[in-house]
PDB file of N, CA and C in Angstrom:
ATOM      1  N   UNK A   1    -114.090  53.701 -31.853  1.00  0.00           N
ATOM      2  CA  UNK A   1    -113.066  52.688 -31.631  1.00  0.00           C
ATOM      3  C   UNK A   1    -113.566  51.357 -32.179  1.00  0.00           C
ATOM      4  N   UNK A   2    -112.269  50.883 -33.144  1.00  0.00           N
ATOM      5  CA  UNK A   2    -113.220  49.532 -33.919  1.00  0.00           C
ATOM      6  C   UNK A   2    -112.225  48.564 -32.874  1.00  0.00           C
ATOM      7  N   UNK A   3    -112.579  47.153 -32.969  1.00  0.00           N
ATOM      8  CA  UNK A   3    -111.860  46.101 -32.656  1.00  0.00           C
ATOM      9  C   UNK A   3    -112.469  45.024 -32.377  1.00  0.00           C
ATOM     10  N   UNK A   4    -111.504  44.277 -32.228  1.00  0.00           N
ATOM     11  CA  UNK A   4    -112.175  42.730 -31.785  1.00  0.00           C
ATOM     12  C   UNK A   4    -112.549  42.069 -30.278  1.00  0.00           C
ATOM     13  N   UNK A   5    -113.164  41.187 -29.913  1.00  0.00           N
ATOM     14  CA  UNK A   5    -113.134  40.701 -28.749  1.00  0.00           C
ATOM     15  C   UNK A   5    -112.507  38.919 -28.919  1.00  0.00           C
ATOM     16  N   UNK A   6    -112.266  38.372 -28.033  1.00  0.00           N
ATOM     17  CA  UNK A   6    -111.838  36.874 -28.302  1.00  0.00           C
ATOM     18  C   UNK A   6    -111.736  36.225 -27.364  1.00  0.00           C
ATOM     19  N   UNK A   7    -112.016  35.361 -27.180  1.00  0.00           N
ATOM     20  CA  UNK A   7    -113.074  34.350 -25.922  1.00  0.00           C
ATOM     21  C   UNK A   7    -112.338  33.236 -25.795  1.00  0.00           C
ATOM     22  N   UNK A   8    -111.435  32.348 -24.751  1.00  0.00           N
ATOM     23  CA  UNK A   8    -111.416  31.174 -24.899  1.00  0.00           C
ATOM     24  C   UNK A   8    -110.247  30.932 -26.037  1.00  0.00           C
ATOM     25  N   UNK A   9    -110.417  29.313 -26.378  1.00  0.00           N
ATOM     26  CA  UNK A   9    -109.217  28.683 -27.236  1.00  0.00           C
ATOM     27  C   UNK A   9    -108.690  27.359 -26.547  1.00  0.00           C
ATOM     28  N   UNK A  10    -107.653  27.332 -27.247  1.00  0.00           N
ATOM     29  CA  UNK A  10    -106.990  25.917 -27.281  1.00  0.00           C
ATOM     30  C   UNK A  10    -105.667  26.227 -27.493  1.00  0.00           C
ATOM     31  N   UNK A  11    -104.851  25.891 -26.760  1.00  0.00           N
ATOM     32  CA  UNK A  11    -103.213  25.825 -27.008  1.00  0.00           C
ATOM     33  C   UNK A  11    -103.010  24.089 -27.023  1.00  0.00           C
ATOM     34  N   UNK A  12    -102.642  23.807 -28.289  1.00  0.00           N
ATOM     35  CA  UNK A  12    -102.644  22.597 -28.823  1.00  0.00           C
ATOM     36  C   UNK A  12    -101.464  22.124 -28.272  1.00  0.00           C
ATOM     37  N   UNK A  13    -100.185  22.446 -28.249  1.00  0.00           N
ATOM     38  CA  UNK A  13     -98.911  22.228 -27.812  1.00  0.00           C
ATOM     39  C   UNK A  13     -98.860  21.759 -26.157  1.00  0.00           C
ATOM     40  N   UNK A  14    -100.253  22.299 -25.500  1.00  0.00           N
ATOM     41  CA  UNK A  14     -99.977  21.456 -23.976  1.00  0.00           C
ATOM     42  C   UNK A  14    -101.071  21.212 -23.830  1.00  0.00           C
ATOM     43  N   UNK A  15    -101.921  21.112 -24.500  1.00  0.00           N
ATOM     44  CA  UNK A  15    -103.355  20.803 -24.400  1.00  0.00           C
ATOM     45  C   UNK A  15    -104.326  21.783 -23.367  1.00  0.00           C
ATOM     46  N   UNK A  16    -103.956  22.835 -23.627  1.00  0.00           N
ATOM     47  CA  UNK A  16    -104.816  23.725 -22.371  1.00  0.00           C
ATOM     48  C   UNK A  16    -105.625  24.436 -22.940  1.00  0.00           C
ATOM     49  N   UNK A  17    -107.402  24.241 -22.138  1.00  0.00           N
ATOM     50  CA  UNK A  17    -108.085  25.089 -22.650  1.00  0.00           C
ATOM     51  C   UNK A  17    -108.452  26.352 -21.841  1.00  0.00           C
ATOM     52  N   UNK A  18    -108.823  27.722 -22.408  1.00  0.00           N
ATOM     53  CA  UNK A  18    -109.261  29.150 -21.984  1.00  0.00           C
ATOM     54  C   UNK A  18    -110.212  29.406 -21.703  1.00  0.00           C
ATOM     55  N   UNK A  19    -110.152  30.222 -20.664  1.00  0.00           N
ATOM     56  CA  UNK A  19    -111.391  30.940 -20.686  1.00  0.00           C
ATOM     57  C   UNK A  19    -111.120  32.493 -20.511  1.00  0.00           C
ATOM     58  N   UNK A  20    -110.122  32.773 -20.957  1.00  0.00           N
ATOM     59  CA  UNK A  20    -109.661  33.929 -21.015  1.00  0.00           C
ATOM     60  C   UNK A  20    -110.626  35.246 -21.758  1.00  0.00           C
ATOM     61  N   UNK A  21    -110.957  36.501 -21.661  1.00  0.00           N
ATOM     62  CA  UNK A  21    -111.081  37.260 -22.756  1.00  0.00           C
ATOM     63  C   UNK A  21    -110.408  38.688 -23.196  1.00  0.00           C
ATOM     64  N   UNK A  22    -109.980  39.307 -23.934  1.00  0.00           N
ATOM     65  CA  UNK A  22    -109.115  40.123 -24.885  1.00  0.00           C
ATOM     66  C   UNK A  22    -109.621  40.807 -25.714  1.00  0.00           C
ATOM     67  N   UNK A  23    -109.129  41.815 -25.796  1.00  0.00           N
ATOM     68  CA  UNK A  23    -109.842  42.531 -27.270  1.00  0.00           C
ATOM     69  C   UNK A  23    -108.954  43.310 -27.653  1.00  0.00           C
ATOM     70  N   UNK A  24    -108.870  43.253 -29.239  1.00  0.00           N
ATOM     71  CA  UNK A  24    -107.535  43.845 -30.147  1.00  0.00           C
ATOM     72  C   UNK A  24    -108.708  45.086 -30.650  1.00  0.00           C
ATOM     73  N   UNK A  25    -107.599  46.076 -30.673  1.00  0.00           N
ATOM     74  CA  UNK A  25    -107.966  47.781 -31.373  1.00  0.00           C
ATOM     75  C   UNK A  25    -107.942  47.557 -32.736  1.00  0.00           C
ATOM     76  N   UNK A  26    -108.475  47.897 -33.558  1.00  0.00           N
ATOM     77  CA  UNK A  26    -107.850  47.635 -34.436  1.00  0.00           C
ATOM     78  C   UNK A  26    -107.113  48.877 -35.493  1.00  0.00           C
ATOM     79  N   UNK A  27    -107.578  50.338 -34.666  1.00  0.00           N
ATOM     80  CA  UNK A  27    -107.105  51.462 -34.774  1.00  0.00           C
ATOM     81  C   UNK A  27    -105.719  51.589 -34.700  1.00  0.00           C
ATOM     82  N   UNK A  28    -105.683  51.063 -33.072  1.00  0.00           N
ATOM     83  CA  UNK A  28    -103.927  51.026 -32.130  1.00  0.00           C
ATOM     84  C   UNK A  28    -103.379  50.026 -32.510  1.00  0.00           C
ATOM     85  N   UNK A  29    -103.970  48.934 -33.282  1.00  0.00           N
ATOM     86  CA  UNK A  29    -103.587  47.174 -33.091  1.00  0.00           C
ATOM     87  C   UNK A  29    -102.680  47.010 -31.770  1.00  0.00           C
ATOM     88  N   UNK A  30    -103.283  46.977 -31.360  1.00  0.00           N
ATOM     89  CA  UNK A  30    -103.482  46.500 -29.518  1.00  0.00           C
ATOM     90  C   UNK A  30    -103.776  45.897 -29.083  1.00  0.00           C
ATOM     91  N   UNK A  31    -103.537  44.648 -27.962  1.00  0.00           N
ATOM     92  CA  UNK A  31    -103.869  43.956 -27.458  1.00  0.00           C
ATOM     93  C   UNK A  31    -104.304  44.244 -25.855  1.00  0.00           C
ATOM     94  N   UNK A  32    -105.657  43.660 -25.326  1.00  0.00           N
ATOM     95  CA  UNK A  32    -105.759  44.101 -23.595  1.00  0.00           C
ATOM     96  C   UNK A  32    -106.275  42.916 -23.246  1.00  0.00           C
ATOM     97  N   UNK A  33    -106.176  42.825 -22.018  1.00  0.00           N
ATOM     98  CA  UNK A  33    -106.546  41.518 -21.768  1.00  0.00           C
ATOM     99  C   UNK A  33    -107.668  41.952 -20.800  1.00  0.00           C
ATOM    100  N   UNK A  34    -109.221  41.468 -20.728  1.00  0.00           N
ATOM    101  CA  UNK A  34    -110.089  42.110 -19.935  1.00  0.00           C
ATOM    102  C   UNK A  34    -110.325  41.291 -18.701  1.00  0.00           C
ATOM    103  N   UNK A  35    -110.891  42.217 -17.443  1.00  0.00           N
ATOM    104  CA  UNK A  35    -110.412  41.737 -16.683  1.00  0.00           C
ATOM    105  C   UNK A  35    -112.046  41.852 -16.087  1.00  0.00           C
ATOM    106  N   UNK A  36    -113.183  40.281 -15.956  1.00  0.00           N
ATOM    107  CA  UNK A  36    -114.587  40.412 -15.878  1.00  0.00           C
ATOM    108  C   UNK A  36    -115.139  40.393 -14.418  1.00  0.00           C
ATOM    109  N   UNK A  37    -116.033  40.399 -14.255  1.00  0.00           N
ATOM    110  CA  UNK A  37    -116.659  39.902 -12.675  1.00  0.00           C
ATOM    111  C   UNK A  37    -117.583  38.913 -12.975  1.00  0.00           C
ATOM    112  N   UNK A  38    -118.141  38.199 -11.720  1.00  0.00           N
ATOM    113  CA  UNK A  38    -119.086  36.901 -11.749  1.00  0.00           C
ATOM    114  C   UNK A  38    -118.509  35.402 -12.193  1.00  0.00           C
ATOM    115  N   UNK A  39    -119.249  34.913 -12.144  1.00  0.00           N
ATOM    116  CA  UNK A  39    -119.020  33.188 -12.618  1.00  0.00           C
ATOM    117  C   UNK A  39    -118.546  33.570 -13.859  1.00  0.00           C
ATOM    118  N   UNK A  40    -117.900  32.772 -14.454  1.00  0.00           N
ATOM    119  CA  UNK A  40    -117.515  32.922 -15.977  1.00  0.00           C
ATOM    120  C   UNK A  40    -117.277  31.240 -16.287  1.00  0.00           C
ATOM    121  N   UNK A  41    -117.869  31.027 -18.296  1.00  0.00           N
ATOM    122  CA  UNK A  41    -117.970  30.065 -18.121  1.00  0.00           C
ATOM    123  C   UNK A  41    -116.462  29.512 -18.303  1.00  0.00           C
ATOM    124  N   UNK A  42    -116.654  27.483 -18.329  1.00  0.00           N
ATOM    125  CA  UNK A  42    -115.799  26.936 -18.571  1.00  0.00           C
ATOM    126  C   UNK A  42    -114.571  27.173 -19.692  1.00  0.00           C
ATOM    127  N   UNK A  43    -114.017  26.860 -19.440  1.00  0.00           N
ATOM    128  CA  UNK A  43    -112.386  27.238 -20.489  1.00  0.00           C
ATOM    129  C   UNK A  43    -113.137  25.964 -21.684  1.00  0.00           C
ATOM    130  N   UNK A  44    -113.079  26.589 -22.446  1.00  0.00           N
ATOM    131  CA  UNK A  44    -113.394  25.909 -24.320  1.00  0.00           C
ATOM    132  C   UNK A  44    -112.820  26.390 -25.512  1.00  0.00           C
ATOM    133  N   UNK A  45    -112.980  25.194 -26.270  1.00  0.00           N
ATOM    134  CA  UNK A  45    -112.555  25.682 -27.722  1.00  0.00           C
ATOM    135  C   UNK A  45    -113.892  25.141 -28.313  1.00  0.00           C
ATOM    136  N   UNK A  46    -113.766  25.232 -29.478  1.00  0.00           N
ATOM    137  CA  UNK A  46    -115.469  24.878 -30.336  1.00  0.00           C
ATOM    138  C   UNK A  46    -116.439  25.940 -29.978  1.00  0.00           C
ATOM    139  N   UNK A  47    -116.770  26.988 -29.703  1.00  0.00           N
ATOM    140  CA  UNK A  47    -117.707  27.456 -28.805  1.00  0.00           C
ATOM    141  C   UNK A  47    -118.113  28.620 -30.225  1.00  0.00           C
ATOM    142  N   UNK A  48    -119.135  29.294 -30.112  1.00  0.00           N
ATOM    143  CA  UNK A  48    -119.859  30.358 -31.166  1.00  0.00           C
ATOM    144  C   UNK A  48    -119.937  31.869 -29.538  1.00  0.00           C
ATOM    145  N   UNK A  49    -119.585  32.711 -30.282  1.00  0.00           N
ATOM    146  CA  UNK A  49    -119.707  34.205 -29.923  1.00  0.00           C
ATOM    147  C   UNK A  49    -120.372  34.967 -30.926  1.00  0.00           C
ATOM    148  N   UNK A  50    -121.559  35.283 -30.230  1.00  0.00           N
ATOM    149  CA  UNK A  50    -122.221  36.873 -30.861  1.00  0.00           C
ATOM    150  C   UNK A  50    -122.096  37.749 -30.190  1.00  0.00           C
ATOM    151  N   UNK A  51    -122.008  39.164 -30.647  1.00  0.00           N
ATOM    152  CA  UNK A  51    -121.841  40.294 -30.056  1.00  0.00           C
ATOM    153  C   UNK A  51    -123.600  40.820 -30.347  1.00  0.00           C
ATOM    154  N   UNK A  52    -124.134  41.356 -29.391  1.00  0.00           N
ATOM    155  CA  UNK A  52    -125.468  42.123 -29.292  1.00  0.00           C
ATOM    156  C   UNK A  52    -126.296  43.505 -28.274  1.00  0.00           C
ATOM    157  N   UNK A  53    -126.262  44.317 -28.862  1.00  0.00           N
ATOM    158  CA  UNK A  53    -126.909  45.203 -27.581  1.00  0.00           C
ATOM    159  C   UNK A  53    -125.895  45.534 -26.583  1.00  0.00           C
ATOM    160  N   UNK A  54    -124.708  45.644 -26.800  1.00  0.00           N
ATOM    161  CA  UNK A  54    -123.503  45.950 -25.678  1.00  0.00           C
ATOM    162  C   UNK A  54    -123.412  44.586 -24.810  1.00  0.00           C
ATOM    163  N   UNK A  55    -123.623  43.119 -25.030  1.00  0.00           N
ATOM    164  CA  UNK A  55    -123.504  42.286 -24.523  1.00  0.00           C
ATOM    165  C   UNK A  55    -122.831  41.116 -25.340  1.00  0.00           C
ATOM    166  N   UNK A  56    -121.749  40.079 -24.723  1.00  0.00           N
ATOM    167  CA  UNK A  56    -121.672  39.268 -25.788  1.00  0.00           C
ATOM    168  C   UNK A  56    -121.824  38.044 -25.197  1.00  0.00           C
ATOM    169  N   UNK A  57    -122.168  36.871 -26.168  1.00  0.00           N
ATOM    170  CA  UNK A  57    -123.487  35.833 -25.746  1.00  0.00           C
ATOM    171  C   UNK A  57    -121.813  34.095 -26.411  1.00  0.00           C
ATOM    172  N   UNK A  58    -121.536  33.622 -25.428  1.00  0.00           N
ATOM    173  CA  UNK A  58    -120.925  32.636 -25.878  1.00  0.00           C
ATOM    174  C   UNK A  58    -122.092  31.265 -25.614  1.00  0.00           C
ATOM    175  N   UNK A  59    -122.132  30.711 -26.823  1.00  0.00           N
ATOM    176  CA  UNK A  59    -122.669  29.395 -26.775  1.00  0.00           C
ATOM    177  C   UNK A  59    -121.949  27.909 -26.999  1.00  0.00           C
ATOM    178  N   UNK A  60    -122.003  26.724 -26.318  1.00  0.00           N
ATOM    179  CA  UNK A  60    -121.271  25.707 -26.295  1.00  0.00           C
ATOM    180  C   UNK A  60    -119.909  25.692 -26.068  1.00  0.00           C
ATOM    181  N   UNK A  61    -119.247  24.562 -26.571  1.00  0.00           N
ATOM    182  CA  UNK A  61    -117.848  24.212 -26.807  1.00  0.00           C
ATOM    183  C   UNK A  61    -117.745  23.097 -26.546  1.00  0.00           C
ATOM    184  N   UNK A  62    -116.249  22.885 -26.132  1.00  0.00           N
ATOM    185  CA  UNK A  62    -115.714  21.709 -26.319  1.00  0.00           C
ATOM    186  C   UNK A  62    -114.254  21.914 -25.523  1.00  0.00           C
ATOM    187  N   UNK A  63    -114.462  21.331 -24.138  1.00  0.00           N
ATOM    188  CA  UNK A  63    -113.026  21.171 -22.948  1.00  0.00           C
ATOM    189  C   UNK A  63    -112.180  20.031 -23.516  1.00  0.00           C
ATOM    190  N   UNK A  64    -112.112  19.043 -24.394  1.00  0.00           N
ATOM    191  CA  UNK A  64    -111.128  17.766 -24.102  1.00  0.00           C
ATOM    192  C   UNK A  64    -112.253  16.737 -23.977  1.00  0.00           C
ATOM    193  N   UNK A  65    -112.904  16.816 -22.832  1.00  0.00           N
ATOM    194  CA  UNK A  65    -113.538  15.850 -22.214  1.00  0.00           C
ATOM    195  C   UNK A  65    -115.283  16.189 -22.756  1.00  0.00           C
ATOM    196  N   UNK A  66    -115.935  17.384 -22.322  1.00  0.00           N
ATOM    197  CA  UNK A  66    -116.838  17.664 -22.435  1.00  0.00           C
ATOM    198  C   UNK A  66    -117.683  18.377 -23.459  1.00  0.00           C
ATOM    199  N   UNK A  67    -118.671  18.150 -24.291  1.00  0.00           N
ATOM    200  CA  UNK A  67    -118.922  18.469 -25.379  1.00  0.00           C
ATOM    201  C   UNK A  67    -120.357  20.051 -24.520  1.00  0.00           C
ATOM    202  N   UNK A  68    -120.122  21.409 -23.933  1.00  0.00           N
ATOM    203  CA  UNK A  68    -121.049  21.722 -24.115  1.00  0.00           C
ATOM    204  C   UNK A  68    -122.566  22.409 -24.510  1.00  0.00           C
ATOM    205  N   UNK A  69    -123.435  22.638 -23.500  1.00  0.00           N
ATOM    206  CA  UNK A  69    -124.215  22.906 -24.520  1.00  0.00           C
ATOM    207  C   UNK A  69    -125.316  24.013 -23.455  1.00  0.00           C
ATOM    208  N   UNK A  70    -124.263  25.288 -23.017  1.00  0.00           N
ATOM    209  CA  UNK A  70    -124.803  25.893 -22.498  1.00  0.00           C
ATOM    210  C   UNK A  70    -124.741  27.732 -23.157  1.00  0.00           C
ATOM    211  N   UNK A  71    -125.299  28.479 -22.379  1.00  0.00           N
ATOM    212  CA  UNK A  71    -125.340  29.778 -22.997  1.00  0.00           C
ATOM    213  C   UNK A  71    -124.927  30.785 -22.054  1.00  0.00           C
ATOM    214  N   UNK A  72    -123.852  31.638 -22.129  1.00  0.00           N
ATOM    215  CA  UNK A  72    -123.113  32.778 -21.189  1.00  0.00           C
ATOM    216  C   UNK A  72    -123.305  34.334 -21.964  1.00  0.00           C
ATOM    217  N   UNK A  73    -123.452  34.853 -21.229  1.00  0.00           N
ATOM    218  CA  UNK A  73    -123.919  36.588 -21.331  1.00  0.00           C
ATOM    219  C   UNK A  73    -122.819  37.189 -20.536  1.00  0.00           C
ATOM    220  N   UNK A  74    -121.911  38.198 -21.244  1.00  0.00           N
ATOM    221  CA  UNK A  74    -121.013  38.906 -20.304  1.00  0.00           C
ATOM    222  C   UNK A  74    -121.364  39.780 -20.647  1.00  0.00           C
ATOM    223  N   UNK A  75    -121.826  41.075 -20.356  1.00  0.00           N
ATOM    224  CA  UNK A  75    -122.227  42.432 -20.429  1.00  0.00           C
ATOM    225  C   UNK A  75    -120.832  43.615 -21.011  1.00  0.00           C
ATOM    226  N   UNK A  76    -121.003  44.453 -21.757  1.00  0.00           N
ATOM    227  CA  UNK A  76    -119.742  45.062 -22.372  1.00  0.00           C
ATOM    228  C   UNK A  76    -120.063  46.364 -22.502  1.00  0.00           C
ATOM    229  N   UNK A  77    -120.943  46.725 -21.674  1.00  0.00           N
ATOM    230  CA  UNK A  77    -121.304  48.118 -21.143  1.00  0.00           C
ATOM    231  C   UNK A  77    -120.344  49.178 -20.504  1.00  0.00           C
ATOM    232  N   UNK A  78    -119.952  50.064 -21.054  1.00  0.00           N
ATOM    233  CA  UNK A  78    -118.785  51.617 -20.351  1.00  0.00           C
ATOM    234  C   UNK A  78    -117.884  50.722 -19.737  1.00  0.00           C
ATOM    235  N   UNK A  79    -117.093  49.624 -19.863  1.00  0.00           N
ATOM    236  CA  UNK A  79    -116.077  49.119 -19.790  1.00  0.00           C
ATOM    237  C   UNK A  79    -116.053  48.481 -18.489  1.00  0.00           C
ATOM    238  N   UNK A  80    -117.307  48.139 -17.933  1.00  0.00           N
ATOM    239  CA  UNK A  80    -117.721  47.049 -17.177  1.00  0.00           C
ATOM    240  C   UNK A  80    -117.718  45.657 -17.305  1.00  0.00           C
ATOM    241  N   UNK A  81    -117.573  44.643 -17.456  1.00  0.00           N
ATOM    242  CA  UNK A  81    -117.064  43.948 -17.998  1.00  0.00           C
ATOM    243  C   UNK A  81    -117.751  42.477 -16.982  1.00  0.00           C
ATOM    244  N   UNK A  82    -119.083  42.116 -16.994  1.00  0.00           N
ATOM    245  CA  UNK A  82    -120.006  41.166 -16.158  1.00  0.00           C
ATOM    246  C   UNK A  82    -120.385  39.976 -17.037  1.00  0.00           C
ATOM    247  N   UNK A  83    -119.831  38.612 -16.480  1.00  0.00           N
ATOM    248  CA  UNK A  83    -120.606  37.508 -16.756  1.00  0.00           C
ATOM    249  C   UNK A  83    -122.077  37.283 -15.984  1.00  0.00           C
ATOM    250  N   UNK A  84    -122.731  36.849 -16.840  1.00  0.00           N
ATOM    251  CA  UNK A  84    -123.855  36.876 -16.342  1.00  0.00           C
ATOM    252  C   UNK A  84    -124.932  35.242 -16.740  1.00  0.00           C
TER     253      UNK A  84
END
């Protein structure tokens, strides 16, 4: 199963930022919306995602107000789905 994951954003039209995450099939082109456990970080746009080792690693962003400059691990293991 190939596809994407997608973290966060910006809806420019009301100014709201995400912290949402999703992942498109790209087999089914499908959309799901995932549903995580634990702290999860702040809603951002600007931010960098790597995928690694069945884990994916968001660094920084940018709320409106706050420029930052931290590092989040959500685990993407057998469809477990953990901020960490």
């Amino acid at each position: 199963m190939d596809g994407l994951y997608f973290f966060g954003g910006y809806q420019r039209k009301r100014g709201t930022y995400f912290n949402d995450l999703f992942y498109f099939d790209l087999d089914r082109k499908t959309w799901s919306g995932i549903m995580t456990t634990g702290e999860q970080p702040s809603p951002r746009t600007d931010h960098t995602v790597v995928l690694y080792d069945e884990s994916m690693y968001v660094f920084a962003g940018y709320d409106g107000r706050v420029r930052y400059n931290d590092l989040w691990r959500c685990t993407l293991k057998k469809h477990k789905y953990k901020w960490k």
